[in-house]
N, C-alpha and C. Protein backbone atom coordinates (compact mmCIF):
# COMPACT_ATOMS: atom_id res chain seq x y z
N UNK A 1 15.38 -48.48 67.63
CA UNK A 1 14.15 -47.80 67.95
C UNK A 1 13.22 -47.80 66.74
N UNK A 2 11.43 -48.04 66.71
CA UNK A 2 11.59 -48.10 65.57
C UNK A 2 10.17 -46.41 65.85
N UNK A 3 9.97 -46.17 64.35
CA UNK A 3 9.09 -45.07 64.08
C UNK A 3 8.05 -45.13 65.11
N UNK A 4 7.12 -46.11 65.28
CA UNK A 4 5.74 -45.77 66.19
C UNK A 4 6.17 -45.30 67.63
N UNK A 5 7.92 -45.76 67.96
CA UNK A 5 7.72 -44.88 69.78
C UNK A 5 7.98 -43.30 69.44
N UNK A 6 7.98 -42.97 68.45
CA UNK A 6 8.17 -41.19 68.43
C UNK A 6 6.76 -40.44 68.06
N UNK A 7 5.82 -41.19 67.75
CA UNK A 7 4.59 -40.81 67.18
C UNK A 7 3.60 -40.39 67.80
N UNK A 8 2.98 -39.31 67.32
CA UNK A 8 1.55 -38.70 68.70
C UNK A 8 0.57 -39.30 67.94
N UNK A 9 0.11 -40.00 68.81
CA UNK A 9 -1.71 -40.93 68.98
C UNK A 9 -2.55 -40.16 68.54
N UNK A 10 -2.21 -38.63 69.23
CA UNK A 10 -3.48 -38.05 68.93
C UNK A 10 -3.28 -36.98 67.79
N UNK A 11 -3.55 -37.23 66.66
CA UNK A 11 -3.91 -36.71 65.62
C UNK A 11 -4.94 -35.66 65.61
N UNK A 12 -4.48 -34.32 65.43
CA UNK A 12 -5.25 -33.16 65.04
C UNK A 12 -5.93 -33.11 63.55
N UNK A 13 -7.10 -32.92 63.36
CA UNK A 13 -7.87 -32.80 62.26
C UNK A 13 -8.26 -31.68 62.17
N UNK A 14 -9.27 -31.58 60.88
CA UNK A 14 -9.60 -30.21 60.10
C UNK A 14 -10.19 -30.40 58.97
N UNK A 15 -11.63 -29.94 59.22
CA UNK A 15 -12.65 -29.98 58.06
C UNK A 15 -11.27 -29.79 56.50
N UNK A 16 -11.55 -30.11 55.68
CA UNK A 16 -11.01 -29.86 54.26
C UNK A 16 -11.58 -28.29 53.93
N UNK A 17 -12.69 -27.88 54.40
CA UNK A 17 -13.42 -26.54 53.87
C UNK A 17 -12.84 -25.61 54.37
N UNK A 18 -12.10 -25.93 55.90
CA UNK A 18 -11.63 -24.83 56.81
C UNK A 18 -10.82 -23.97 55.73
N UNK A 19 -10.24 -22.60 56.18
CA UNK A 19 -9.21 -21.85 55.32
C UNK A 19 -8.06 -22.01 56.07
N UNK A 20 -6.97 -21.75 54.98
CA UNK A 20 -5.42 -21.31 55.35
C UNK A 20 -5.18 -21.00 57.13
N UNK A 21 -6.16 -19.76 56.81
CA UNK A 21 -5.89 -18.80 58.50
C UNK A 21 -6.16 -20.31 59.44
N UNK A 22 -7.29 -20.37 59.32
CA UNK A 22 -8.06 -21.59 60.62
C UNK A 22 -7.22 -22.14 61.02
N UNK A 23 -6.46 -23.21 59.88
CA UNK A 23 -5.78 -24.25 59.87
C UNK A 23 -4.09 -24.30 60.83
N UNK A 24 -3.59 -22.52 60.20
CA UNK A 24 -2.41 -22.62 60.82
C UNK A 24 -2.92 -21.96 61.83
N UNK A 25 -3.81 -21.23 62.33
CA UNK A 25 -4.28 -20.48 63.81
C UNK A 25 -4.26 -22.33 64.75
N UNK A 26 -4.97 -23.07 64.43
CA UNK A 26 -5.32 -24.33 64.95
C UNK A 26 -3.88 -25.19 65.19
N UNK A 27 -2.71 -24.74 64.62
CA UNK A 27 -1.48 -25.27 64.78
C UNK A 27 -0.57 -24.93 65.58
N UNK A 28 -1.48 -23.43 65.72
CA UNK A 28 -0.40 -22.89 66.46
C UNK A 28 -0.94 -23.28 67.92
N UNK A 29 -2.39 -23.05 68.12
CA UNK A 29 -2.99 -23.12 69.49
C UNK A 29 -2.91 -24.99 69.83
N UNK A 30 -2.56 -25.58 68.93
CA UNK A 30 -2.39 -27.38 69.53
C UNK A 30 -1.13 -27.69 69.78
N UNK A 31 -0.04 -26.40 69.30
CA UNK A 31 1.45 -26.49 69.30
C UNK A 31 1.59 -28.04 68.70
N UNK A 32 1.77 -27.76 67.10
CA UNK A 32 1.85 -29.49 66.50
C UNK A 32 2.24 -29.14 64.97
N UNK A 33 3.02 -29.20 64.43
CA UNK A 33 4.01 -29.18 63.29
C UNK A 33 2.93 -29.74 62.21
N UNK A 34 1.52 -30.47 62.28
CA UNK A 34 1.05 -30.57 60.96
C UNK A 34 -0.34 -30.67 61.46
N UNK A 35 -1.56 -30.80 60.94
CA UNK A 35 -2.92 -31.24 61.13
C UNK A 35 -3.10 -32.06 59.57
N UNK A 36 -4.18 -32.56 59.75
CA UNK A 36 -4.48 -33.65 58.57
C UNK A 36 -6.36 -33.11 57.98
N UNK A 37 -6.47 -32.54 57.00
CA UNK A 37 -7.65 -32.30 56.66
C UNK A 37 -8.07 -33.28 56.45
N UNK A 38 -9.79 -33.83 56.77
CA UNK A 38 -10.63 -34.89 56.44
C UNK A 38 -11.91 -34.07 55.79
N UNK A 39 -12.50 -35.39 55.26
CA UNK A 39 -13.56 -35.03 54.45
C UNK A 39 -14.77 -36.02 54.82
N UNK A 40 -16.00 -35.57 55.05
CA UNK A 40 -17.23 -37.10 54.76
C UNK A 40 -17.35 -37.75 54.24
N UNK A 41 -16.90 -39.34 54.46
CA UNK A 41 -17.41 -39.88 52.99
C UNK A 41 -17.43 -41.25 53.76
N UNK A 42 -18.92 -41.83 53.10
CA UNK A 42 -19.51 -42.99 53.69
C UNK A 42 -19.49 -42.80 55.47
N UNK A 43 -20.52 -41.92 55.66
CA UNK A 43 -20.17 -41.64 57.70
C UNK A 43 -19.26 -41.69 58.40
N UNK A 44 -17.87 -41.76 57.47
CA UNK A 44 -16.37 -41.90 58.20
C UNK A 44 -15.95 -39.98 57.72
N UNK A 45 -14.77 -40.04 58.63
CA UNK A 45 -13.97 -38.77 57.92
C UNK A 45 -12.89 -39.36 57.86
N UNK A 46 -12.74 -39.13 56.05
CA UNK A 46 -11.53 -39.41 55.41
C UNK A 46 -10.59 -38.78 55.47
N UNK A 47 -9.25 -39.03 55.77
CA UNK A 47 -7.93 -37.84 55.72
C UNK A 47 -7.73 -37.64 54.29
N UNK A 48 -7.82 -36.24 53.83
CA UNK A 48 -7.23 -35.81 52.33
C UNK A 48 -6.09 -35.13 52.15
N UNK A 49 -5.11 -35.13 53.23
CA UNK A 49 -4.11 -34.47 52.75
C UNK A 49 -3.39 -34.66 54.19
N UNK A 50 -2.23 -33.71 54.29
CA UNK A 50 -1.21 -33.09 55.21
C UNK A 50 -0.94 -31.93 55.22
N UNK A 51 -0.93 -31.22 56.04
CA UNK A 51 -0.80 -29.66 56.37
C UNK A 51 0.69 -29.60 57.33
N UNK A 52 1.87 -29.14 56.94
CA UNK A 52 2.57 -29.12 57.90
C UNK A 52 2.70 -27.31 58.10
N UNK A 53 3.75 -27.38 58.68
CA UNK A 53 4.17 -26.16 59.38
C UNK A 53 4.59 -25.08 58.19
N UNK A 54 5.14 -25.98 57.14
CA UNK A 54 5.12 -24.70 56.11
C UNK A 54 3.90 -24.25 55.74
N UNK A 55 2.48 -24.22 56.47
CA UNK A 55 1.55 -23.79 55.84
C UNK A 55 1.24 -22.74 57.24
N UNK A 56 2.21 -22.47 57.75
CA UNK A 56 1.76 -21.52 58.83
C UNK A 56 2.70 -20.31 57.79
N UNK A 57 3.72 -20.70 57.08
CA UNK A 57 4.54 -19.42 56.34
C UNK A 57 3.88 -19.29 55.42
N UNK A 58 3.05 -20.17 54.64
CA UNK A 58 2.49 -19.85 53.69
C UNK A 58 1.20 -18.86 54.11
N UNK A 59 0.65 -19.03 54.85
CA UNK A 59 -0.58 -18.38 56.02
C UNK A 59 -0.20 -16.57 56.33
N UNK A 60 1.31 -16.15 56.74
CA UNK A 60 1.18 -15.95 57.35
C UNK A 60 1.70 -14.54 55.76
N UNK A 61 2.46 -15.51 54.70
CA UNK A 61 2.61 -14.59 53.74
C UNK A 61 1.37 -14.08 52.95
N UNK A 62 0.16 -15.08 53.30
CA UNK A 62 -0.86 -14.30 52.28
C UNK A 62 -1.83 -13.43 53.44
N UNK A 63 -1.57 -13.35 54.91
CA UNK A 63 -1.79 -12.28 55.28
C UNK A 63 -1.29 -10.70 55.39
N UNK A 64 0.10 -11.36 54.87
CA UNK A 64 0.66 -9.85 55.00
C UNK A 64 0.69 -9.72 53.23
N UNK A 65 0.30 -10.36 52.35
CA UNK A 65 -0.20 -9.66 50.84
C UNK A 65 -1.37 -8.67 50.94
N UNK A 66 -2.59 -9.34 51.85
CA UNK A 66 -4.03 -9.18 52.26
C UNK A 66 -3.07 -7.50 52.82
N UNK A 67 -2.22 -7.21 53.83
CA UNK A 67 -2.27 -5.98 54.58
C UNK A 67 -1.78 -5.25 53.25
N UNK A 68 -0.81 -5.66 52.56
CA UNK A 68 -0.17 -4.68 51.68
C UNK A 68 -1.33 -4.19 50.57
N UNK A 69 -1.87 -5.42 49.93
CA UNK A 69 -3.10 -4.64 49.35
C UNK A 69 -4.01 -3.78 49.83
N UNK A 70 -4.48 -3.84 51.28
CA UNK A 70 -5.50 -2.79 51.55
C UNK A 70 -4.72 -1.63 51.83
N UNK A 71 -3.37 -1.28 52.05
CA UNK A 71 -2.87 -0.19 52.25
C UNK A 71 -2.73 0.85 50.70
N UNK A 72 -2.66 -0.16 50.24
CA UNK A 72 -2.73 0.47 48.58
C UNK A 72 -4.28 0.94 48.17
N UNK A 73 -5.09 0.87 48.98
CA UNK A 73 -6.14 1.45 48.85
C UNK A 73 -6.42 2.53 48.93
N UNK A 74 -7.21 3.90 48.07
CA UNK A 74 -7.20 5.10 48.59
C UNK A 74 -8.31 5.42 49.70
């Protein structure tokens, strides 16, 4: 078997500007283990990276820093 029959065609994207939240909110609602941020360049959008699923834990730990700090608020 080789790699391309396991592969999804359709590739989820994501501005590079988007934030953390967007990105793994957008992962969760396409149900898809990574998105690929792109950027403009020369009227194409370039892919700059990989976003996988550890960026929904990473997401989901700097929202619950975000709750613990405002609770520490007087």
């Amino acid at each position: 078997m080789r790699v391309g029959e396991f592969c999804n065609r359709e590739v989820i994207v994501i501005s590079g500007d988007a934030s953390v939240k967007v990105a793994a909110e957008l992962m969760r609602q396409q149900h898809v283990g990574a998105v690929v941020p792109v950027e403009p360049r020369a009227g194409r959008r370039v892919p700059v990276g990989l976003l996988t699923e550890m960026l929904e834990r990473v997401a989901g730990g700097v929202e619950l820093q975000r709750a613990r700090k405002s609770r520490r608020r007087p």
